[in-house]
Protein backbone atom coordinates (compact mmCIF):
# COMPACT_ATOMS: atom_id res chain seq x y z
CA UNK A 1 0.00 0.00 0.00
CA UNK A 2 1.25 3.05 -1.22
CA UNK A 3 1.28 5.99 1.75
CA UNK A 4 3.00 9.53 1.24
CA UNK A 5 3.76 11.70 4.42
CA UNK A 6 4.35 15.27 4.08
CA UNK A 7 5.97 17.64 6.27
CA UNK A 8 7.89 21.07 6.75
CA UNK A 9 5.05 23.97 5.87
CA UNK A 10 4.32 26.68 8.24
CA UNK A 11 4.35 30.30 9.09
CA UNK A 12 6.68 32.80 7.41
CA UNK A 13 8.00 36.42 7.09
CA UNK A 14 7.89 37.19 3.37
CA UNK A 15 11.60 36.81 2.00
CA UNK A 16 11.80 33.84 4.18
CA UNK A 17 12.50 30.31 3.38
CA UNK A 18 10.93 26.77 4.06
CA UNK A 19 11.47 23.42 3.21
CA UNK A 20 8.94 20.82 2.41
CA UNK A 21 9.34 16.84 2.56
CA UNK A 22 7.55 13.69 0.95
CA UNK A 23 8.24 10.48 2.23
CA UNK A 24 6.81 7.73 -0.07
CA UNK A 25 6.56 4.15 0.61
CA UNK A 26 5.11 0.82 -1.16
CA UNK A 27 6.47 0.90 -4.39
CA UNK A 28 9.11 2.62 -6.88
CA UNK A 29 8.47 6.15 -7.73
CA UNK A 30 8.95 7.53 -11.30
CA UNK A 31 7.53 10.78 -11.00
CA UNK A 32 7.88 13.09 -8.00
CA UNK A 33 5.97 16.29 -7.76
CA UNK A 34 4.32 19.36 -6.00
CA UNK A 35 1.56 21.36 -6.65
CA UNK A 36 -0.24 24.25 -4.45
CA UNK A 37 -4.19 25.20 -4.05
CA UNK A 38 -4.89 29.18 -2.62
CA UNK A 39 -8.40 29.50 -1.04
CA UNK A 40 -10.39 29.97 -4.13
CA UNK A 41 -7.80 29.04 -7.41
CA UNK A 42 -7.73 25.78 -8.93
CA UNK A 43 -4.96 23.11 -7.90
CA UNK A 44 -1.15 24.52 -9.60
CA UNK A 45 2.06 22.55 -10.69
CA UNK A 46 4.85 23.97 -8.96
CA UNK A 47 7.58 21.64 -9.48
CA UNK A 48 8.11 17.87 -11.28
CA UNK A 49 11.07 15.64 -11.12
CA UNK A 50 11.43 12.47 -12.82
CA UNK A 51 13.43 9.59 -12.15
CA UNK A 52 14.11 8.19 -15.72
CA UNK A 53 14.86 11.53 -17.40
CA UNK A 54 16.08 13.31 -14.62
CA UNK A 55 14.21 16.16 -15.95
CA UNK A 56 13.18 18.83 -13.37
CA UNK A 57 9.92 21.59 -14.18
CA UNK A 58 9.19 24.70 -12.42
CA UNK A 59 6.07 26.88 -12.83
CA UNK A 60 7.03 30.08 -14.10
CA UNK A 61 5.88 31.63 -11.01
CA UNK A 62 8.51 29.88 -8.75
CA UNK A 63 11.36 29.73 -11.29
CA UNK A 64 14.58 30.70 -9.34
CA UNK A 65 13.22 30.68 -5.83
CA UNK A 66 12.23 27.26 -5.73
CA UNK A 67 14.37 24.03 -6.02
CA UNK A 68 12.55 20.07 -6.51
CA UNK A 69 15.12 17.50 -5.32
CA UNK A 70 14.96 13.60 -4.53
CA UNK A 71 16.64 13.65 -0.85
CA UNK A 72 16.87 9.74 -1.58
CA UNK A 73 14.66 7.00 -4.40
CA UNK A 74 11.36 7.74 -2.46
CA UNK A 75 11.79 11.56 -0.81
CA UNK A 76 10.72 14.46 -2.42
CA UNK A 77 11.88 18.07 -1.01
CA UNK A 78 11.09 21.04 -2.17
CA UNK A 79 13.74 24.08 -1.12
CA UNK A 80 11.75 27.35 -1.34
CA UNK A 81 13.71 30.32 -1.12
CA UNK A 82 12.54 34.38 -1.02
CA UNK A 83 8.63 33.46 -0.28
CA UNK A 84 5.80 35.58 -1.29
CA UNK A 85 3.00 36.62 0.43
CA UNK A 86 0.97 34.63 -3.40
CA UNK A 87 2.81 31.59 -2.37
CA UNK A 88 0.31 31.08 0.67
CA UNK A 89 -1.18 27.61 0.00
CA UNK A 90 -2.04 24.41 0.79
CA UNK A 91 1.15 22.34 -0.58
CA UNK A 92 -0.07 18.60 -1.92
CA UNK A 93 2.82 16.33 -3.12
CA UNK A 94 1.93 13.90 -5.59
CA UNK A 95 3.31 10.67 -6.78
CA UNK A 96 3.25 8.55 -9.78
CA UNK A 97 4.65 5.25 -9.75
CA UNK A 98 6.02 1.98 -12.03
CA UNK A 99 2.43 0.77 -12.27
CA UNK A 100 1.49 4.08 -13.65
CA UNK A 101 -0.55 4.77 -10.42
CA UNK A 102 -0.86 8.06 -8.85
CA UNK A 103 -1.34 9.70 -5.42
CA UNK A 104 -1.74 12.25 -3.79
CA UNK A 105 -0.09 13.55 -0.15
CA UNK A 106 -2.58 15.26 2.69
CA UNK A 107 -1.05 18.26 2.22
CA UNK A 108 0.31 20.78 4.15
CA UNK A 109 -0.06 24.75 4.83
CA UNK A 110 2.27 27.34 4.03
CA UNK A 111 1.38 30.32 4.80
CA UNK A 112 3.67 34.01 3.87
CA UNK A 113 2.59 36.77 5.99
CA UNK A 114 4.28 39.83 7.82
């Protein structure tokens, strides 16, 4: 059974940084990723990595503040530097694996504010 365990939002200054964790278990993960939902906007990508390409995405809107890596096979971080108060979100990781099966994290709240 696959289970996915985020951590690491919270409360923070704009300019600040935080760093978010998914720990995966139950299976091989190809395709690592986050995406954020504000109070009222659809669900975003924010960042993708992949495990057979290596290839790493970022939303425009993150590009050079925001850094996807694989911490090990089945942990996902994502580094986010010089936060804005329009990064405020709930942050969902999601997870797609070898079988071609996806999932998705609880999520957890980050929230810019000064």
């Amino acid at each position: 059974q696959v289970q996915l365990v985020e951590s690491g939002g919270g409360l923070v200054q704009p300019g600040g940084s935080l760093s978010l964790s998914c720990a995966a278990s139950g299976s091989s993960f190809i395709a690592m990723n986050w995406y954020r939902q504000a109070p009222g906007n659809q669900r975003e990508l924010v960042a993708t990595t992949n495990s057979r390409s290596g290839d790493r995405y970022y939303a425009d809107s993150v590009k050079g503040r925001f850094t996807i890596y694989r911490e090990n096979a089945n942990t996902v971080n994502l580094q986010m530097n010089s936060l804005k108060v329009e990064d405020t979100a709930v942050y969902y990781c999601y997870v797609r694996d070898i079988r071609d099966m996806s999932y998705w994290g609880q999520g957890t709240q980050v929230t810019v504010s000064g």
